[in-house]
Protein backbone atom coordinates (compact mmCIF):
# COMPACT_ATOMS: atom_id res chain seq x y z
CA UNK A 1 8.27 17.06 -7.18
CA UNK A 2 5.52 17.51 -4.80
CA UNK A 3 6.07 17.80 -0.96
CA UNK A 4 3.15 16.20 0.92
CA UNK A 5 2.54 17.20 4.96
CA UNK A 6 1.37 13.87 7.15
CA UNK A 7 0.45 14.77 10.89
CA UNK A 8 0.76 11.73 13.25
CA UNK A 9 -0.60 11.42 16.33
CA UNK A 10 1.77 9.22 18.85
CA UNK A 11 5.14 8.38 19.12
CA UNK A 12 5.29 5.18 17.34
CA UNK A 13 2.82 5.01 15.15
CA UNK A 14 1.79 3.94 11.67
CA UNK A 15 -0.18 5.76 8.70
CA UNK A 16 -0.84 4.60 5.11
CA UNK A 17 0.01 7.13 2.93
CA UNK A 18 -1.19 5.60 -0.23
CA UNK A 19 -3.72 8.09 -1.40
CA UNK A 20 -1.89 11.07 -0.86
CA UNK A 21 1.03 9.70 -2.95
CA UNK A 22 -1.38 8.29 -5.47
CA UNK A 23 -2.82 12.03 -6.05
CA UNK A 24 0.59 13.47 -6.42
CA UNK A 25 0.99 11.20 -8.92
CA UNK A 26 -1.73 12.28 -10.60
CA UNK A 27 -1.18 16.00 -10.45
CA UNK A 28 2.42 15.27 -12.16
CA UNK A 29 0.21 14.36 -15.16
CA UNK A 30 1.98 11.52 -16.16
CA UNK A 31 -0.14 9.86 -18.70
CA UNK A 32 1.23 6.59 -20.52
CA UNK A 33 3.88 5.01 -20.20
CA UNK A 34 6.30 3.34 -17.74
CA UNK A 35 7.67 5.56 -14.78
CA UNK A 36 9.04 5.44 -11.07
CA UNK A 37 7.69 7.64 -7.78
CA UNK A 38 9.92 7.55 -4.89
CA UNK A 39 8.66 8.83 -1.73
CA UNK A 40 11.18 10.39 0.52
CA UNK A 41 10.72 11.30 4.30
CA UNK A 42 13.23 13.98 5.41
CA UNK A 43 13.11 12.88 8.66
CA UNK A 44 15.81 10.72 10.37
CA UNK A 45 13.23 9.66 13.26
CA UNK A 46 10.66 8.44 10.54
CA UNK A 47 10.28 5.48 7.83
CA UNK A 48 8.78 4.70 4.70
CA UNK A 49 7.47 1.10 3.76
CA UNK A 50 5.78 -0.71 0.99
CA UNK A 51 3.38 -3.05 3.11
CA UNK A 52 -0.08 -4.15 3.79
CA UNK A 53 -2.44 -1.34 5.73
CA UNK A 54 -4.67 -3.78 7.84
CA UNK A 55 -5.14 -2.32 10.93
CA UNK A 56 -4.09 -5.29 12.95
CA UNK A 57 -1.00 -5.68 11.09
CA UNK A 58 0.03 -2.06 11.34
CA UNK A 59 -0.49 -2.28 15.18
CA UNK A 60 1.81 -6.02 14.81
CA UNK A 61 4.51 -3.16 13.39
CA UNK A 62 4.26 -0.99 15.93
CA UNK A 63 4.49 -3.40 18.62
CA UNK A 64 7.41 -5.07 16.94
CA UNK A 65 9.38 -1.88 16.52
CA UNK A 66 8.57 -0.84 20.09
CA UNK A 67 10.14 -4.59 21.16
CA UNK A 68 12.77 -4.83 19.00
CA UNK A 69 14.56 -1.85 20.32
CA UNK A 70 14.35 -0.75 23.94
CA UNK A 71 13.66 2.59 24.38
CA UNK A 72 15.72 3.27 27.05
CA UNK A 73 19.33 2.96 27.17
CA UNK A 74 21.15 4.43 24.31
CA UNK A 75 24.15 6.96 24.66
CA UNK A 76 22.60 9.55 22.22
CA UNK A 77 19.42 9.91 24.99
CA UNK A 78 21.84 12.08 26.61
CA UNK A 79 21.56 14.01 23.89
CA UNK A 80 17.84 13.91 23.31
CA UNK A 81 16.07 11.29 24.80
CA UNK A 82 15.07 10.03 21.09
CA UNK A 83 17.85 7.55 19.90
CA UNK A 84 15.17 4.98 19.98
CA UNK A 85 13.84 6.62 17.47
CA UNK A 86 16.80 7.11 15.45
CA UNK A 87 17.29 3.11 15.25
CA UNK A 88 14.08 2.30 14.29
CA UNK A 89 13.73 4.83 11.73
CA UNK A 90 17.58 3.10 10.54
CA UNK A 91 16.22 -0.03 10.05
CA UNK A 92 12.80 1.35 7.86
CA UNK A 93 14.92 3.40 5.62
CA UNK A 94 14.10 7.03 4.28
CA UNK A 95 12.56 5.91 0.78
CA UNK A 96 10.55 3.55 -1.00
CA UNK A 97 10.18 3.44 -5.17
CA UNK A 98 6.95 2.41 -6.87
CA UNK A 99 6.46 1.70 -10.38
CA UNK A 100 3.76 4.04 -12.24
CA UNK A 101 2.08 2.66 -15.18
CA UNK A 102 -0.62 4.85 -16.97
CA UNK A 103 -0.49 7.21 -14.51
CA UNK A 104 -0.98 5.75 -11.21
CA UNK A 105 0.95 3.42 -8.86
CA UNK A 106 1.83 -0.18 -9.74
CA UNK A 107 0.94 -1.60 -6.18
CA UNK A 108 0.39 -5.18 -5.69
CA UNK A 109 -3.14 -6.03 -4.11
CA UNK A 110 -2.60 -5.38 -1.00
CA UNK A 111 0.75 -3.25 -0.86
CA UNK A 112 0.29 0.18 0.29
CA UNK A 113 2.65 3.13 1.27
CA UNK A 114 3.08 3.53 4.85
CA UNK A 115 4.59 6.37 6.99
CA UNK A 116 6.19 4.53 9.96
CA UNK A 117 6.56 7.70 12.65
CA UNK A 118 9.23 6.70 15.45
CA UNK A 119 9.41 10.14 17.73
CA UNK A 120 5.92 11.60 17.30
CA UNK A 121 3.62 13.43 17.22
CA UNK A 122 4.98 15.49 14.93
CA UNK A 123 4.20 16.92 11.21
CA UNK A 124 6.70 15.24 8.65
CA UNK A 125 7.64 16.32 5.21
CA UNK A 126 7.13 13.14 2.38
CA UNK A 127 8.54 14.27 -1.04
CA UNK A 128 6.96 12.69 -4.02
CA UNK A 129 8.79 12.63 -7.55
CA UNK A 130 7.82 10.70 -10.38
CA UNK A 131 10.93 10.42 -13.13
């Protein structure tokens, strides 16, 4: 397992992650064969995604999350101030699995990994394991 740091830069924001997961990857030395890397965040205020990284598109997401739930309004802001955070992050989910043939990911052309932060900036924790 490898734990990768990603440092984000606004509150709702999104960063492709690809590389950094593709070098883990590599550094687990898996050479032939069939395997599967999952990328966890271990955040629940942050999502992962399989997706394209076009920066018009990855602004579309942001804007889209930031419309889809209000971020005012939620009982746990008593708390916090961050449940809009919380949601978003529920409806991303904490993981995404990629296959790994000889050694590096099995994206499709234009799938990358992407790091959706949703109560930022902040430095998250990604951990990479390739079974």
């Amino acid at each position: 397992m490898t734990r990768l740091t990603v440092s984000t830069d606004a509150r709702l924001t999104v960063v492709d992650v690809t590389d950094a997961v593709r070098e883990a990857v590599a550094d687990a030395g898996v050479d032939g064969g069939e395997r599967v890397c999952t990328v966890f965040v271990d955040h629940t205020t942050a999502g992962l995604v399989v997706n394209e990284a076009e920066s018009r598109l990855l602004g579309d997401v942001e804007s889209f999350l930031g419309d889809l739930v209000p971020d005012e309004g939620w009982d746990h802001d008593t708390l916090d101030g961050n449940a809009d955070s919380h949601l978003r992050a529920l409806l991303l989910g904490n993981s995404v699995s990629v296959p790994v043939v000889d050694g590096d990911l099995a994206l499709g052309r234009w799938q990358s990994v992407l790091l959706v932060e949703c109560d930022g900036p902040r430095d998250r924790t990604l951990r990479v394991v390739v079974g």
